[in-house]
N, C-alpha and C. Protein backbone atom coordinates (compact mmCIF):
# COMPACT_ATOMS: atom_id res chain seq x y z
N UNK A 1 24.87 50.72 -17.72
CA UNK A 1 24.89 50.25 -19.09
C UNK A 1 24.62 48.74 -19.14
N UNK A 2 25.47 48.46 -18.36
CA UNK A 2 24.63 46.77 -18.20
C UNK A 2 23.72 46.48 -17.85
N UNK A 3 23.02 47.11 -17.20
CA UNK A 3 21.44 46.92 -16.50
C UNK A 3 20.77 47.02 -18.11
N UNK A 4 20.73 47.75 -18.58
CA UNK A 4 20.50 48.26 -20.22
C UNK A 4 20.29 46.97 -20.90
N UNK A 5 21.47 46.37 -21.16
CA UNK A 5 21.61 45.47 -21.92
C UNK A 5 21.36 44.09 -21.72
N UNK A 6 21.52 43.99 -20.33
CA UNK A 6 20.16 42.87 -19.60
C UNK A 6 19.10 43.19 -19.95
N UNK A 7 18.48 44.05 -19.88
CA UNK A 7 16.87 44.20 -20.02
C UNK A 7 16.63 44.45 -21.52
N UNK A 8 16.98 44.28 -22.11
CA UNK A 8 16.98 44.58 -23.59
C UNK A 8 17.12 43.08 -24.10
N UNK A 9 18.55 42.19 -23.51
CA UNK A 9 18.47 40.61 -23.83
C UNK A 9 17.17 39.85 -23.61
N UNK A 10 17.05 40.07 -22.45
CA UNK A 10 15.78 39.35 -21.71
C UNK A 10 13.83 39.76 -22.38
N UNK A 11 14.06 40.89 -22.96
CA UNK A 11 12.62 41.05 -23.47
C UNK A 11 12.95 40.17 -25.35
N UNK A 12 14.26 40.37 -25.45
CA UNK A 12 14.33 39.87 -26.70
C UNK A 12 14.00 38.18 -26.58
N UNK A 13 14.46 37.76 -25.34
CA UNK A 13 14.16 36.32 -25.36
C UNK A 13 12.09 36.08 -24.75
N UNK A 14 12.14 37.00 -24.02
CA UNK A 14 10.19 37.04 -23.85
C UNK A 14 9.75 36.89 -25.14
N UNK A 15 10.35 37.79 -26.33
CA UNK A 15 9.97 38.17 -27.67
C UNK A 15 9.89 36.90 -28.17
N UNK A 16 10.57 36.36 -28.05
CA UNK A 16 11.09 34.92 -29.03
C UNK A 16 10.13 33.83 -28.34
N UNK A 17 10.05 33.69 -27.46
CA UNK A 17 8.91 32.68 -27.19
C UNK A 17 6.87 32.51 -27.30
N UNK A 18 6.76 34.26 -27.43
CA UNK A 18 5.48 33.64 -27.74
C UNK A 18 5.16 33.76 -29.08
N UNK A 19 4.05 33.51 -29.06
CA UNK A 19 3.75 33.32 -30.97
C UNK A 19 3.40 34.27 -31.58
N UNK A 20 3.63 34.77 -33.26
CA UNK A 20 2.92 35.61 -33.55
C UNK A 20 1.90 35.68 -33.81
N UNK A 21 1.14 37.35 -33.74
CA UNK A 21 -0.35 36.81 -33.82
C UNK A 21 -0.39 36.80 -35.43
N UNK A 22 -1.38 36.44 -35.77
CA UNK A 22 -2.21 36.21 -37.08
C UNK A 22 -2.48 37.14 -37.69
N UNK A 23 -2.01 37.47 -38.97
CA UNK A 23 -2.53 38.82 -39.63
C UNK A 23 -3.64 38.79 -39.61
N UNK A 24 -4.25 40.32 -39.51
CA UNK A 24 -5.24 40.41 -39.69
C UNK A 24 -5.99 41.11 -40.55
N UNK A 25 -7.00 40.52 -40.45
CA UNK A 25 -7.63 40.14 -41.78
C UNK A 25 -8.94 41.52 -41.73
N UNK A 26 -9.00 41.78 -42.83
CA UNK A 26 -9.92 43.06 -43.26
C UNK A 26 -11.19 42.47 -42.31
N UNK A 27 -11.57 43.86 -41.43
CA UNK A 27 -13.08 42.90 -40.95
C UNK A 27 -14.42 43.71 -41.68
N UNK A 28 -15.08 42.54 -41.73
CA UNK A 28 -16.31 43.42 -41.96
C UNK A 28 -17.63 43.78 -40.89
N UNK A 29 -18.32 43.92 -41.42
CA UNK A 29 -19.36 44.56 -40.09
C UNK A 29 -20.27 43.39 -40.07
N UNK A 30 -20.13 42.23 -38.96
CA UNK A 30 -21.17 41.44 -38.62
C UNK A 30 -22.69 42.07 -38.75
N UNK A 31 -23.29 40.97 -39.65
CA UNK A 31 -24.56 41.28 -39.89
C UNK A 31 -25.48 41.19 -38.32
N UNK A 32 -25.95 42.10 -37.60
CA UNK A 32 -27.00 42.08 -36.91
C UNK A 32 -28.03 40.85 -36.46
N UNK A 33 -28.44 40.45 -35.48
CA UNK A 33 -29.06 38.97 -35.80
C UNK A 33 -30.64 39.71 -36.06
N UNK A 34 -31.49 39.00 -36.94
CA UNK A 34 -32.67 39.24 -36.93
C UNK A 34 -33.24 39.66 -35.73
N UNK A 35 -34.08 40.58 -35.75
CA UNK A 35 -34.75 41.28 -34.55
C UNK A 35 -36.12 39.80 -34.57
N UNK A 36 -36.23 39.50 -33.12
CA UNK A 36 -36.99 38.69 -32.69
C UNK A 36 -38.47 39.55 -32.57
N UNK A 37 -39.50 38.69 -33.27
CA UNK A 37 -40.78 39.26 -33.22
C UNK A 37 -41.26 39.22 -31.95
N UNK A 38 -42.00 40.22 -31.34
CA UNK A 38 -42.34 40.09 -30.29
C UNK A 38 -43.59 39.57 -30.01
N UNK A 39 -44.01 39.15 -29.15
CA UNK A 39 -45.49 38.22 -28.69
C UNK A 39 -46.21 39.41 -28.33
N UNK A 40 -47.44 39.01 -28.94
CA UNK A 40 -48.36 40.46 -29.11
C UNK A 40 -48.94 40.37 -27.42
N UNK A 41 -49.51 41.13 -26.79
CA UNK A 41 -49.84 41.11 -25.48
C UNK A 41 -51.28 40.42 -25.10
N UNK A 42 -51.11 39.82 -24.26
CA UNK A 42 -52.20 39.27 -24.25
C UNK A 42 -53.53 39.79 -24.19
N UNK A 43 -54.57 39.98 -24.51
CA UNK A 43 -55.58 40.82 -24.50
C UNK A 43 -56.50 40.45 -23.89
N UNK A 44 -57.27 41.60 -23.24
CA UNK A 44 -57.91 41.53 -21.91
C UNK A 44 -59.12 41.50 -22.18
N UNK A 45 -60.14 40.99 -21.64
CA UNK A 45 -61.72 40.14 -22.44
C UNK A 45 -61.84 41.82 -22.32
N UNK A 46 -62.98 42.09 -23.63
CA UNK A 46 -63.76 43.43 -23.30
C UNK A 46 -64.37 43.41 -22.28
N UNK A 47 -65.27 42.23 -22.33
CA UNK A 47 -65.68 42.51 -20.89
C UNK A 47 -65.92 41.08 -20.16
N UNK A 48 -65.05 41.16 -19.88
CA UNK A 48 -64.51 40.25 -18.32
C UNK A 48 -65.91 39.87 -17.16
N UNK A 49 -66.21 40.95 -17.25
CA UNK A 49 -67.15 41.20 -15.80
C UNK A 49 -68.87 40.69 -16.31
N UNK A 50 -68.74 41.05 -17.42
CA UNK A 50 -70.79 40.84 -17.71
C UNK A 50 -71.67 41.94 -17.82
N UNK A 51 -70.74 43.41 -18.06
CA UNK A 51 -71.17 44.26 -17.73
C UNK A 51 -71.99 44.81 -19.05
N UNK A 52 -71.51 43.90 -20.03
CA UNK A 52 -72.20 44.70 -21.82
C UNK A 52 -74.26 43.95 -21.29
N UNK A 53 -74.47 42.81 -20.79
CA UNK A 53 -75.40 42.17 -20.93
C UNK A 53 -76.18 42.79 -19.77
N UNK A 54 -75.29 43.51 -18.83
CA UNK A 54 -76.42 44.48 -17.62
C UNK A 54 -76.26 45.54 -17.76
N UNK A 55 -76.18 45.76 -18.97
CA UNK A 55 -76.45 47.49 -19.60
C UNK A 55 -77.93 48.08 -19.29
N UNK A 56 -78.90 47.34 -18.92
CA UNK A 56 -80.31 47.48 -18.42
C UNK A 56 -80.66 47.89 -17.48
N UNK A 57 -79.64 47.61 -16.68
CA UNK A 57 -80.10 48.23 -14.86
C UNK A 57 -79.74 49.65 -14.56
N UNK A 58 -79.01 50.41 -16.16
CA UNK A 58 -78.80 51.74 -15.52
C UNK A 58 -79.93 52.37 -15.48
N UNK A 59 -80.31 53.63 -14.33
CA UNK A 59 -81.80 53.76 -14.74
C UNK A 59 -82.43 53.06 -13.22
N UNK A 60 -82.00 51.69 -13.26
CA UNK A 60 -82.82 51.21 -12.31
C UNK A 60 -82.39 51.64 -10.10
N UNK A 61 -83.15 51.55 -9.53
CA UNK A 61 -82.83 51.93 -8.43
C UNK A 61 -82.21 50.50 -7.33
N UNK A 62 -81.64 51.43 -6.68
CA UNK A 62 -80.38 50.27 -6.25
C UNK A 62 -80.89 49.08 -5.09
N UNK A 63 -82.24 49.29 -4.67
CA UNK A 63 -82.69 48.03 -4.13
C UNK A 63 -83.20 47.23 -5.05
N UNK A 64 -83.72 47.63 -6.70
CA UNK A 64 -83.99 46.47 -7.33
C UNK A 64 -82.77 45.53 -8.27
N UNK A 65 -81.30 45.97 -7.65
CA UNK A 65 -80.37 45.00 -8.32
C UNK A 65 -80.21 43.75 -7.46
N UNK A 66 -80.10 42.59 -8.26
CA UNK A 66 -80.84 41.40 -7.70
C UNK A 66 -79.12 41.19 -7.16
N UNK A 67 -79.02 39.97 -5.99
CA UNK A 67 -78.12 40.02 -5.05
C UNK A 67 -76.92 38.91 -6.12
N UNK A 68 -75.28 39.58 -6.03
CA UNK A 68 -74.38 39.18 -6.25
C UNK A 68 -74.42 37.35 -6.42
N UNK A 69 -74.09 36.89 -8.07
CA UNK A 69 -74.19 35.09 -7.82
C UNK A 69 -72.88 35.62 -6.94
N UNK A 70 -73.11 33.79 -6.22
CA UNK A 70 -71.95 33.44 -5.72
C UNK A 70 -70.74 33.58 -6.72
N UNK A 71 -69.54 33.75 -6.06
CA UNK A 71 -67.98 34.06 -6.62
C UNK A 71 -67.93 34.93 -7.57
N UNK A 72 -68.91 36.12 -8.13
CA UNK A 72 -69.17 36.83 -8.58
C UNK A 72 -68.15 38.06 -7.94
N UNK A 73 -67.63 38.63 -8.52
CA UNK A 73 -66.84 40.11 -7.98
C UNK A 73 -67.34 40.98 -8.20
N UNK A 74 -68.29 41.95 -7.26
CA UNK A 74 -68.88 43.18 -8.07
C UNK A 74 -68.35 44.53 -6.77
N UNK A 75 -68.60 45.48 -7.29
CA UNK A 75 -68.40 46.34 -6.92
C UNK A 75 -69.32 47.55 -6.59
N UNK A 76 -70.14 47.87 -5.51
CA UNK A 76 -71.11 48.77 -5.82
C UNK A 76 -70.53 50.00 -4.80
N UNK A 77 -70.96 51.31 -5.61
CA UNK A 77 -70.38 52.53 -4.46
C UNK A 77 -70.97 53.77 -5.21
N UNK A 78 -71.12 55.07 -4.78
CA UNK A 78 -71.88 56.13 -4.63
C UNK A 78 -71.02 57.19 -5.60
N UNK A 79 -71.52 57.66 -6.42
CA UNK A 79 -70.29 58.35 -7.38
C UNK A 79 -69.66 59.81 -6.14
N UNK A 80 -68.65 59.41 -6.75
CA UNK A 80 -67.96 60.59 -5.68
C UNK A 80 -67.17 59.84 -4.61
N UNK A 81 -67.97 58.55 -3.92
CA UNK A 81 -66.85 57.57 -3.27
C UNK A 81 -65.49 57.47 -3.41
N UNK A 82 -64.47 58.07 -2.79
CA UNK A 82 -63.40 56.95 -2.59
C UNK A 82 -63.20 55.28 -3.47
N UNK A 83 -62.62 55.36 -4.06
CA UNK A 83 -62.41 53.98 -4.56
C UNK A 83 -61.16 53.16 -5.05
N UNK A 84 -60.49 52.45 -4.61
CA UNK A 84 -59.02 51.88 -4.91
C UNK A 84 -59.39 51.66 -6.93
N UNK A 85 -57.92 51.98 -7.04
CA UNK A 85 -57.78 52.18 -8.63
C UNK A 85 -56.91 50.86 -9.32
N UNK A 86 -56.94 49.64 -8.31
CA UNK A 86 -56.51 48.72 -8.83
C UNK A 86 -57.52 47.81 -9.86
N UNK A 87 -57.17 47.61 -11.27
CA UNK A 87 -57.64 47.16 -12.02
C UNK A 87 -57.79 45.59 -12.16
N UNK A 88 -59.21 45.13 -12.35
CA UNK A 88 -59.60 44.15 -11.77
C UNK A 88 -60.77 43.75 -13.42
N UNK A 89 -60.40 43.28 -14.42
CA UNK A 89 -61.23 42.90 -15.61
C UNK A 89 -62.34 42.23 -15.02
N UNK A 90 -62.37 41.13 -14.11
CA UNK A 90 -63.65 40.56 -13.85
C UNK A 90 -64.68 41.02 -12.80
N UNK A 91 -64.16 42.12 -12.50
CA UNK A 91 -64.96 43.29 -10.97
C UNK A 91 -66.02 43.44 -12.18
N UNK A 92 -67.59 43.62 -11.64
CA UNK A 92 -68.09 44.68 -11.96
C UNK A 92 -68.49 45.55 -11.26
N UNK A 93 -68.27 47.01 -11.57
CA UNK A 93 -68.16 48.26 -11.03
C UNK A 93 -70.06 48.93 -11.37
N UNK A 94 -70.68 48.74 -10.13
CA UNK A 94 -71.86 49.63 -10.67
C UNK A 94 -71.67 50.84 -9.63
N UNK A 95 -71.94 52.23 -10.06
CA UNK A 95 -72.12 53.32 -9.68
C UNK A 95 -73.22 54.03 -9.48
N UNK A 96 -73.47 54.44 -8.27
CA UNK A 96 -75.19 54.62 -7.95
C UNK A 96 -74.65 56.01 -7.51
N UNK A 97 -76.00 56.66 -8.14
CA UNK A 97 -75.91 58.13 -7.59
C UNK A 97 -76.75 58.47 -6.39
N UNK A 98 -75.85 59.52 -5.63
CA UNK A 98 -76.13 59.55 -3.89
C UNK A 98 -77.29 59.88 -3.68
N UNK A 99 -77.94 60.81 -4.87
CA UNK A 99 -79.35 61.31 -4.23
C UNK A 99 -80.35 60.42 -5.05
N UNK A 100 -80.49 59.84 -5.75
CA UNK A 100 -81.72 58.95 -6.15
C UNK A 100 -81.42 57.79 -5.83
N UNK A 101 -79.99 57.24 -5.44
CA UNK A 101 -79.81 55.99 -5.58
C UNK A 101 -80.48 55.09 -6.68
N UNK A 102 -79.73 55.75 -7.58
CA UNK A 102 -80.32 54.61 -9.30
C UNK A 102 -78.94 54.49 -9.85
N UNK A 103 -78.61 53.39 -10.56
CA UNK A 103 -77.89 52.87 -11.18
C UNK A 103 -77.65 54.36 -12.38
N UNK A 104 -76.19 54.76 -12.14
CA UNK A 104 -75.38 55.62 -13.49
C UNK A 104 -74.44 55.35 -14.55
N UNK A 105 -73.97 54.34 -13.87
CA UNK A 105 -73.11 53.29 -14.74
C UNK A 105 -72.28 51.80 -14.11
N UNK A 106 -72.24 51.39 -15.54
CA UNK A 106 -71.61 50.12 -15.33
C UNK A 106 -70.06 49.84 -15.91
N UNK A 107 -69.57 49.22 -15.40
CA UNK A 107 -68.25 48.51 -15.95
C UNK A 107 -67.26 48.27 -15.35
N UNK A 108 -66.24 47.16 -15.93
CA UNK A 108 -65.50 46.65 -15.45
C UNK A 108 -64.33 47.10 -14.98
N UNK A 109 -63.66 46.43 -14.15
CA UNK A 109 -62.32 46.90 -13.45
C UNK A 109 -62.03 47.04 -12.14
């Protein structure tokens, strides 16, 4: 019974020393912060590579495409080739077909 009444004194004096809290007050529903506009993506040249202005060489056969300018990225290979699928805007990709070897298409990537 005394153990009782110790522990009953002693929370009454814990009680008494800290503070009360603050009524509280009706809450309302914080307004949301404006949704941040997002930055449109950067957009990728149509054509990067030069490939709209050598729309001419399809048709043509693959010893008369004149030799790569310097630092130029091109890409030439045999349709049906094997070819890595990493995308590359300033590659240009010409595709020569295996049995005539003539230009079938062009474009970038």
């Amino acid at each position: 019974m005394r153990l009782i009444v110790l522990t009953l004194g002693a929370a009454a004096t814990l009680a008494a020393c800290t503070e009360p809290a603050p009524p509280s007050a009706p809450t309302e529903p914080r307004p949301s912060p404006p949704a941040r506009p997002e930055a449109p993506p950067t957009p990728v040249p149509a054509d990067g590579c030069g490939a709209a202005e050598r729309q001419d060489w399809v048709g043509r056969a693959r010893s008369d495409l004149p030799a790569p300018p310097s630092r130029a990225n091109w890409r030439i290979y045999e349709t049906g080739q094997p070819v890595t699928q990493d995308l590359r805007p300033d590659r240009l990709n010409i595709e020569i077909d295996p049995d005539s070897q003539t230009v079938v298409r062009l474009g970038c990537g």
